[in-house]
PDB file of N, CA and C in Angstrom:
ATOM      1  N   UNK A   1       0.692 -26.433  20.583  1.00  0.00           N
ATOM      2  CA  UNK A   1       0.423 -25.162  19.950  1.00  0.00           C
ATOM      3  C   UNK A   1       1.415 -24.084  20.364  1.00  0.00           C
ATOM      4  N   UNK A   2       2.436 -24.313  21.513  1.00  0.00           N
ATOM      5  CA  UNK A   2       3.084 -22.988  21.626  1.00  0.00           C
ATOM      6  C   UNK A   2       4.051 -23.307  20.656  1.00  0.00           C
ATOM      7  N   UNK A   3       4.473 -23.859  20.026  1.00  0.00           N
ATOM      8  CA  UNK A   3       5.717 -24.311  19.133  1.00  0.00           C
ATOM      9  C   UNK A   3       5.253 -23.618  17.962  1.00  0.00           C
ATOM     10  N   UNK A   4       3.495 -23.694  17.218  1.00  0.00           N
ATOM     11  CA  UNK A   4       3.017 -22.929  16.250  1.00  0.00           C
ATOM     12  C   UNK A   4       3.232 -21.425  16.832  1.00  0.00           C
ATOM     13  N   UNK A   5       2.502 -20.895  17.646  1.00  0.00           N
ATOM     14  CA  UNK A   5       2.559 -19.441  17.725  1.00  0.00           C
ATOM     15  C   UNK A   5       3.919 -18.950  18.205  1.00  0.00           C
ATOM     16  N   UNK A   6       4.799 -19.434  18.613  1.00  0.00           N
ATOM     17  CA  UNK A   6       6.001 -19.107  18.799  1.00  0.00           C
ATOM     18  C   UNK A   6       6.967 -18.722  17.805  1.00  0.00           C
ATOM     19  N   UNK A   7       6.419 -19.491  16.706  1.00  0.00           N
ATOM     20  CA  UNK A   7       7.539 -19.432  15.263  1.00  0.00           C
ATOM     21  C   UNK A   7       6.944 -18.794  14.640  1.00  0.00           C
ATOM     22  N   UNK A   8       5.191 -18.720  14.636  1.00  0.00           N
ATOM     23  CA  UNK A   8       4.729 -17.890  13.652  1.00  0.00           C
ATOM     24  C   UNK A   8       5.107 -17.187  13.145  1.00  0.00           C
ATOM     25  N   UNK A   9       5.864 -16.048  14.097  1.00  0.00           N
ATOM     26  CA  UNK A   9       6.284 -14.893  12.853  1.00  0.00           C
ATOM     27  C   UNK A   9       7.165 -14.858  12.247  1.00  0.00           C
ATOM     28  N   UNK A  10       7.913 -16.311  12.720  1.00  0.00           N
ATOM     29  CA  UNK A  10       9.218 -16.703  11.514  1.00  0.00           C
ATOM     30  C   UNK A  10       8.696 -17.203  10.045  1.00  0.00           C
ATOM     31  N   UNK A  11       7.374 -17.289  10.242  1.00  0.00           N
ATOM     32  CA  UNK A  11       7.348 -18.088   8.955  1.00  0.00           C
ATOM     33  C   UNK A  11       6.799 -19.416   8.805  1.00  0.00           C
ATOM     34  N   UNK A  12       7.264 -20.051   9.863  1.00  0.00           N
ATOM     35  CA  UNK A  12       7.417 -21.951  10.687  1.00  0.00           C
ATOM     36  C   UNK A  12       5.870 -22.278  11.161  1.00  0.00           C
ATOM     37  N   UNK A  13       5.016 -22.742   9.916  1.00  0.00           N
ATOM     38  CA  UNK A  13       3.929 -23.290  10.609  1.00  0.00           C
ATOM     39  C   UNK A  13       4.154 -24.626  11.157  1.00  0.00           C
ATOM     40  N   UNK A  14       3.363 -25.107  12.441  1.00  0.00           N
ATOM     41  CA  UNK A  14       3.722 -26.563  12.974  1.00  0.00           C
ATOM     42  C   UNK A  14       1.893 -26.920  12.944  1.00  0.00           C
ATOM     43  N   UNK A  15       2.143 -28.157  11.790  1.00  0.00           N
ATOM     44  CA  UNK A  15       0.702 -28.657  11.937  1.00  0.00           C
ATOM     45  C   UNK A  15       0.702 -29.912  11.585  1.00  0.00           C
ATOM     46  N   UNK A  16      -0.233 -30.900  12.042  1.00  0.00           N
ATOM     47  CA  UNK A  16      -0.088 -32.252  12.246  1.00  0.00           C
ATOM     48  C   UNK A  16      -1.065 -32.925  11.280  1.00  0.00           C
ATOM     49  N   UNK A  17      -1.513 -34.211  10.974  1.00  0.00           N
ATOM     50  CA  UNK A  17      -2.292 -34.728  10.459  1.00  0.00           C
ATOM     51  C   UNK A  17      -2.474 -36.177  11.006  1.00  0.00           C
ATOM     52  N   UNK A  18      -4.037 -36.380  11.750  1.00  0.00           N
ATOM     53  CA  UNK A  18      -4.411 -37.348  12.229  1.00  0.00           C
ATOM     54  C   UNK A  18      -5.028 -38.776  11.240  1.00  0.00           C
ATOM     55  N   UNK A  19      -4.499 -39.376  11.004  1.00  0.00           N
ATOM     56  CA  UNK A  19      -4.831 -40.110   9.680  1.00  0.00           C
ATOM     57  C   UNK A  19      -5.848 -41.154  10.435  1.00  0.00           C
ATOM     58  N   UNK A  20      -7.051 -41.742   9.662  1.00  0.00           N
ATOM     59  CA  UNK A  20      -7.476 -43.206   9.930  1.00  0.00           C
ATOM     60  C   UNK A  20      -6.699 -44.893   9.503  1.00  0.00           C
ATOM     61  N   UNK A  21      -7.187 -45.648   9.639  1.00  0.00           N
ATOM     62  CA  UNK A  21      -6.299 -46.534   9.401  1.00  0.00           C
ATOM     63  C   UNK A  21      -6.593 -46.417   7.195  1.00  0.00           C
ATOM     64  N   UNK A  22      -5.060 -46.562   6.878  1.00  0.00           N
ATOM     65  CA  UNK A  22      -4.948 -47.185   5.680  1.00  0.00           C
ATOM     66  C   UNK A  22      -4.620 -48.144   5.485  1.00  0.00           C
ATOM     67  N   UNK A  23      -5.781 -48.641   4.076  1.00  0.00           N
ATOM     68  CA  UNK A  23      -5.762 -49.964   3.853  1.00  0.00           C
ATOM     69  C   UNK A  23      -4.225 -49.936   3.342  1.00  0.00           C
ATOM     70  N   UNK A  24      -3.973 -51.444   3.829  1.00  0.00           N
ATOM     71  CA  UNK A  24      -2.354 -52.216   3.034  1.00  0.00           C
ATOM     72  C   UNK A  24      -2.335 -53.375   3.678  1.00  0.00           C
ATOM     73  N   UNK A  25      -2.994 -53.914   2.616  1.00  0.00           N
ATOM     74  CA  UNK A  25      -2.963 -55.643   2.668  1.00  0.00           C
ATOM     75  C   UNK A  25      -3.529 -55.791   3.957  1.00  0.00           C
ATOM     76  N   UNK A  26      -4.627 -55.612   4.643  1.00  0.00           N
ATOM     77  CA  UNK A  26      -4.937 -56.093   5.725  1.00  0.00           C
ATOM     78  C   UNK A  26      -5.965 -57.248   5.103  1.00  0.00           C
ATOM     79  N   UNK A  27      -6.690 -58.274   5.917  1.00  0.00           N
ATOM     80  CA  UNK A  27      -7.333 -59.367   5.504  1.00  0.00           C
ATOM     81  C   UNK A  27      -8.891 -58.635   5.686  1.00  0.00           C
ATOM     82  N   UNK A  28      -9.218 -59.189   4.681  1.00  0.00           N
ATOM     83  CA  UNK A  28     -10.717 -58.847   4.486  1.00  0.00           C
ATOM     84  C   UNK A  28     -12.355 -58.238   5.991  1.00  0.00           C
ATOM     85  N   UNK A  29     -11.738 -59.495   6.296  1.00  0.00           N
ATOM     86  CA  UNK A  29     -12.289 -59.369   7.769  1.00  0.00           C
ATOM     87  C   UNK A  29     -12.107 -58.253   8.840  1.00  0.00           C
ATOM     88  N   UNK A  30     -11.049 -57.657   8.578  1.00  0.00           N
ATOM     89  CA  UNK A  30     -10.528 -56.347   9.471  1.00  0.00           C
ATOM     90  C   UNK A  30     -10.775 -55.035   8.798  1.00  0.00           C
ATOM     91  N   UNK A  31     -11.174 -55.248   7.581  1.00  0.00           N
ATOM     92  CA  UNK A  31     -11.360 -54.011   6.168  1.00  0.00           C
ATOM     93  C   UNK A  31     -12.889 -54.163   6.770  1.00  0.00           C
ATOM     94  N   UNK A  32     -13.694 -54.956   6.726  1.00  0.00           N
ATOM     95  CA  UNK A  32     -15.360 -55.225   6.506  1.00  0.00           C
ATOM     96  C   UNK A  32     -15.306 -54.425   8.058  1.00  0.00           C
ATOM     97  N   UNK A  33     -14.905 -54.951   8.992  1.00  0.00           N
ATOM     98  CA  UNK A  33     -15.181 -54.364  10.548  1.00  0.00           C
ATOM     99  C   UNK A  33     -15.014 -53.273  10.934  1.00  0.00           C
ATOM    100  N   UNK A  34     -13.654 -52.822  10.452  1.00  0.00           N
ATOM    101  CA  UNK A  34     -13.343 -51.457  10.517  1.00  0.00           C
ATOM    102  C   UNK A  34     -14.101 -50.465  10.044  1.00  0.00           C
ATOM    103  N   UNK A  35     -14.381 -50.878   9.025  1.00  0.00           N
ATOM    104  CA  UNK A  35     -14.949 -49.701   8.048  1.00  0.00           C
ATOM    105  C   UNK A  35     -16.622 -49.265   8.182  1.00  0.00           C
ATOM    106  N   UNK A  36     -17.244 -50.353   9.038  1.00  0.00           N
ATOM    107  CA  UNK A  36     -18.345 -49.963   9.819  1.00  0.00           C
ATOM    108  C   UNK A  36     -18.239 -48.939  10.658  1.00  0.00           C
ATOM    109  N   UNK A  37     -16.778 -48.647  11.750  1.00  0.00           N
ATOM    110  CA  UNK A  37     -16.434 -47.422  12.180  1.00  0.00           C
ATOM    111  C   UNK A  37     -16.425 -46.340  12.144  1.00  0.00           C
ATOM    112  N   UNK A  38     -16.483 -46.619  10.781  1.00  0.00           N
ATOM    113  CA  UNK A  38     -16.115 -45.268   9.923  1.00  0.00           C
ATOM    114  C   UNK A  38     -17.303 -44.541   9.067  1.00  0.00           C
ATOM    115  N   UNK A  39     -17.853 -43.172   9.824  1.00  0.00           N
ATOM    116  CA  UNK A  39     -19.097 -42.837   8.724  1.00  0.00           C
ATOM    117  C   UNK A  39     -19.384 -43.096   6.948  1.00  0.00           C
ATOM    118  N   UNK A  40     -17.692 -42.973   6.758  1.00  0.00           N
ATOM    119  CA  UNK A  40     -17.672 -43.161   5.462  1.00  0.00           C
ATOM    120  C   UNK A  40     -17.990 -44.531   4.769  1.00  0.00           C
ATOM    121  N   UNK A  41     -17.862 -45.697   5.622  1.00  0.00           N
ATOM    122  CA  UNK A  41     -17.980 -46.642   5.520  1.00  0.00           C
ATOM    123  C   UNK A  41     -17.344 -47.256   4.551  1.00  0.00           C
ATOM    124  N   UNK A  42     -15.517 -46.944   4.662  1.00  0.00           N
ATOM    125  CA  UNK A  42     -14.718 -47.129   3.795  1.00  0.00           C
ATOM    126  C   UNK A  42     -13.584 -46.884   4.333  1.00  0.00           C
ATOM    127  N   UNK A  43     -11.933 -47.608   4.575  1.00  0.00           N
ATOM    128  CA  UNK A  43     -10.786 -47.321   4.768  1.00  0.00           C
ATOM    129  C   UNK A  43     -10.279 -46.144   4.020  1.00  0.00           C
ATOM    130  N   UNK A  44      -9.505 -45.390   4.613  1.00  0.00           N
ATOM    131  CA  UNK A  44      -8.481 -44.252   3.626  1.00  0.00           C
ATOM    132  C   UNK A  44      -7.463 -44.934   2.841  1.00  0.00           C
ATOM    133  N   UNK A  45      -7.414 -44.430   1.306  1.00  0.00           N
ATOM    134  CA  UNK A  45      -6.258 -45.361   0.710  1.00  0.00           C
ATOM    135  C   UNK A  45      -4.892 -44.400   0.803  1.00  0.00           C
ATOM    136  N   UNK A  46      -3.708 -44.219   0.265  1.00  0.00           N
ATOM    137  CA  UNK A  46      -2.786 -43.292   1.048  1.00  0.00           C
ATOM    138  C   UNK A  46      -2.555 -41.971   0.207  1.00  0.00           C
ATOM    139  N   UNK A  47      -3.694 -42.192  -1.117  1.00  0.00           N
ATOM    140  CA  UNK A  47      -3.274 -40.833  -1.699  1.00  0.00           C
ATOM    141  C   UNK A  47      -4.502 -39.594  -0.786  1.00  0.00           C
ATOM    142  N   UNK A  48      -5.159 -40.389  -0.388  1.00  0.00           N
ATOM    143  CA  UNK A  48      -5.872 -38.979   0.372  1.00  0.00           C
ATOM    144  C   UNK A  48      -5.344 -38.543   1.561  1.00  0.00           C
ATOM    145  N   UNK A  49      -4.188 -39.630   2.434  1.00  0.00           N
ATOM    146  CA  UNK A  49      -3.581 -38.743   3.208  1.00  0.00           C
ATOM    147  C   UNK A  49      -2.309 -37.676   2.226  1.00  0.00           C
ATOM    148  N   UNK A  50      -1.989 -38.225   1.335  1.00  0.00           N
ATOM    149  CA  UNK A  50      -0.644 -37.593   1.230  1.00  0.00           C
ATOM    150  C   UNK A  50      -1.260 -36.668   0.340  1.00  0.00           C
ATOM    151  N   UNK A  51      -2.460 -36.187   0.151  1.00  0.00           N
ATOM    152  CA  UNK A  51      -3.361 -34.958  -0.307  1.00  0.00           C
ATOM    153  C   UNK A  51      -2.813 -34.007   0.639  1.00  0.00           C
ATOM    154  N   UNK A  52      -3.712 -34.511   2.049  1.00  0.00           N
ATOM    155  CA  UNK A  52      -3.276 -33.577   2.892  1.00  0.00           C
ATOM    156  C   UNK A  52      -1.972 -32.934   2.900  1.00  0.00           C
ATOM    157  N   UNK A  53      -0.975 -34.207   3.096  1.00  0.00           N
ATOM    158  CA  UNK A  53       0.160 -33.452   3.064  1.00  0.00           C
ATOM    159  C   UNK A  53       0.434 -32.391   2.183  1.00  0.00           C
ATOM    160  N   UNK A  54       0.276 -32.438   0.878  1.00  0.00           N
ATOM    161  CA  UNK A  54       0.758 -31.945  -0.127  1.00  0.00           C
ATOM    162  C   UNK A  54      -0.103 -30.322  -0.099  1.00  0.00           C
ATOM    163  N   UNK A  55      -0.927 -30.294   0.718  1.00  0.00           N
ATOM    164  CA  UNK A  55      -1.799 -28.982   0.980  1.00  0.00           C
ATOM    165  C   UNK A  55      -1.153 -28.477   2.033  1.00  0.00           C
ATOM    166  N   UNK A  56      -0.571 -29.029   3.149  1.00  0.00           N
ATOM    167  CA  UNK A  56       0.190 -28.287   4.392  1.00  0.00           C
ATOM    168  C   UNK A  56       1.221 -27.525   3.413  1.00  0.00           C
ATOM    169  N   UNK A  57       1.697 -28.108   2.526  1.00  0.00           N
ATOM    170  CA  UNK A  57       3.449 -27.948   2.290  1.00  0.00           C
ATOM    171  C   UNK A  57       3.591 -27.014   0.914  1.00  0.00           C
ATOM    172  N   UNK A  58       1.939 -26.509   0.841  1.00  0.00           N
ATOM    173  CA  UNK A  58       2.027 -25.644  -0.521  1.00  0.00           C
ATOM    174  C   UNK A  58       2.173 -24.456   0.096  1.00  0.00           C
ATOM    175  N   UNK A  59       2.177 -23.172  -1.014  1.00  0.00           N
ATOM    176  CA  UNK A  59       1.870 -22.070  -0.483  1.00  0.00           C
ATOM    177  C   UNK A  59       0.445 -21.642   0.112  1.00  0.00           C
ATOM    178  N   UNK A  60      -0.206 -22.287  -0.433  1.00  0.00           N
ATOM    179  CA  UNK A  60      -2.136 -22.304  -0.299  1.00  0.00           C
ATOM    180  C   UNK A  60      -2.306 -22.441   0.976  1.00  0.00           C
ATOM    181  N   UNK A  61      -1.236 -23.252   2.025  1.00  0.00           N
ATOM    182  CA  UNK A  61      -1.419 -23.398   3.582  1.00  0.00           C
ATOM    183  C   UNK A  61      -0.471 -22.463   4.205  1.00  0.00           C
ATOM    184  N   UNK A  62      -0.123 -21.618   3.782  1.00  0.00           N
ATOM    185  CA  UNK A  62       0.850 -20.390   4.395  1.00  0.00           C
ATOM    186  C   UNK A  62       0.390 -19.544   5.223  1.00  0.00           C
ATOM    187  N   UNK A  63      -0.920 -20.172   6.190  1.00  0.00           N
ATOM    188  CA  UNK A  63      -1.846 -18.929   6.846  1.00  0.00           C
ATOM    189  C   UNK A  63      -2.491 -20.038   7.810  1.00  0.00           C
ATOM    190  N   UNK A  64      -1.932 -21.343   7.667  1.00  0.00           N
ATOM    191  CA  UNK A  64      -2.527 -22.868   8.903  1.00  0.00           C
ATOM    192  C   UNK A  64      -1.526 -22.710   9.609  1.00  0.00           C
ATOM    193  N   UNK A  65      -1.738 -22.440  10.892  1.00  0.00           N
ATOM    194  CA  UNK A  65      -0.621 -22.658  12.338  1.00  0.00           C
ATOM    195  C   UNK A  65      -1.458 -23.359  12.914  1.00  0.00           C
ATOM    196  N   UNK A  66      -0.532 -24.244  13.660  1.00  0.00           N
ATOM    197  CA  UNK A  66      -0.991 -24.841  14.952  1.00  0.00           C
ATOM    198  C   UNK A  66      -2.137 -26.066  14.657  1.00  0.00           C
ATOM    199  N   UNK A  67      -2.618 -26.291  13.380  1.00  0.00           N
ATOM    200  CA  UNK A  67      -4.008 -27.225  13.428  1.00  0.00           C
ATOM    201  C   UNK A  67      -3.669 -29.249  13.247  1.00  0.00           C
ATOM    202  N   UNK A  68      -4.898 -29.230  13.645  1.00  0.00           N
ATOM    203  CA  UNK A  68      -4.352 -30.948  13.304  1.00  0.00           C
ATOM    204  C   UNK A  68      -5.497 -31.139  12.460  1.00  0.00           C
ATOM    205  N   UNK A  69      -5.369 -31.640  11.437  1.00  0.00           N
ATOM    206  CA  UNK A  69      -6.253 -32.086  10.000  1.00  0.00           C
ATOM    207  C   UNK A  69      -6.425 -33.313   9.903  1.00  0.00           C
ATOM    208  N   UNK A  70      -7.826 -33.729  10.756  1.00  0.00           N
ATOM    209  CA  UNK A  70      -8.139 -35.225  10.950  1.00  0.00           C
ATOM    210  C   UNK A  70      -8.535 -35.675   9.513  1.00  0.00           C
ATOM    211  N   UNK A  71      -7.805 -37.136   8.895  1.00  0.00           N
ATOM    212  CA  UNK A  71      -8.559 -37.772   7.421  1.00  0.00           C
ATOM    213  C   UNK A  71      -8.577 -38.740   7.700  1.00  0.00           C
ATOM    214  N   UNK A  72      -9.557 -38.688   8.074  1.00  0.00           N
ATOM    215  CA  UNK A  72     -10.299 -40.120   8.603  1.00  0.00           C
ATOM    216  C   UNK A  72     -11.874 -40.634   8.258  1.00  0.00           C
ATOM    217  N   UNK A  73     -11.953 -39.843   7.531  1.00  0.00           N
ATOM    218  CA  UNK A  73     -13.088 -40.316   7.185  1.00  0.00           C
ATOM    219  C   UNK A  73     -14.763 -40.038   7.812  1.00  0.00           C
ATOM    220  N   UNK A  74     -14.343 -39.554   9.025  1.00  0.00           N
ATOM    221  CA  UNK A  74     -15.391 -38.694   9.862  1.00  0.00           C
ATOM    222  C   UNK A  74     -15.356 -39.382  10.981  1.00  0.00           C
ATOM    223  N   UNK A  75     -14.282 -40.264  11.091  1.00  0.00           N
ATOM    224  CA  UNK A  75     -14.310 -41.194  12.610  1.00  0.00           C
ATOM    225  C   UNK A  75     -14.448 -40.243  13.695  1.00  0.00           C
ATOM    226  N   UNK A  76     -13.320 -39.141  13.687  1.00  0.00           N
ATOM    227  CA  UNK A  76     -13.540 -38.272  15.037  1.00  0.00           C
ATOM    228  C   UNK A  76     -14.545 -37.809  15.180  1.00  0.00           C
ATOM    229  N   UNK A  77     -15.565 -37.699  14.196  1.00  0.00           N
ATOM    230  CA  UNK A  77     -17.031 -36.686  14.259  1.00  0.00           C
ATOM    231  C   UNK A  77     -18.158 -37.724  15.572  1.00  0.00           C
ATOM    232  N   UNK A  78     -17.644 -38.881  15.764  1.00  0.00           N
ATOM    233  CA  UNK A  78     -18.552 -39.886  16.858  1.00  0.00           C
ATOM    234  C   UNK A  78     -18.932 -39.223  17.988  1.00  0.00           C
TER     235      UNK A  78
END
């Protein structure tokens, strides 16, 4: 976070995104197990991370410093 409030008033937000695992081609057996993990009870496919992204990098996020934007599905909520 000092890297966010440091640049802040340049302009320079620094913010991260904690992703869950996305599915890609993993074998069935590791999709079924995993995804019990997960409140959602479902893998992330990659357009909902690159949602996120596409919300850091608009103008609409011109006021997010410093945050990390877990999509995971509610794993961190355990």
């Amino acid at each position: 976070n000092w890297l966010a409030t440091k640049y802040a008033p340049e302009n320079t937000n620094f913010n991260i995104i904690s992703p869950s695992v996305v599915i890609n081609k993993q074998n069935k057996n590791f999709i079924k197990k995993y995804s019990e993990l997960i409140p959602k009870k479902i893998m992330a496919n990659p357009n909902q991370i690159f949602s996120a992204i596409e919300f850091l990098i608009s103008k609409d996020a011109n006021y997010v410093v410093g945050q990390n934007i877990y999509v995971d599905g509610g794993f961190t909520t355990w």
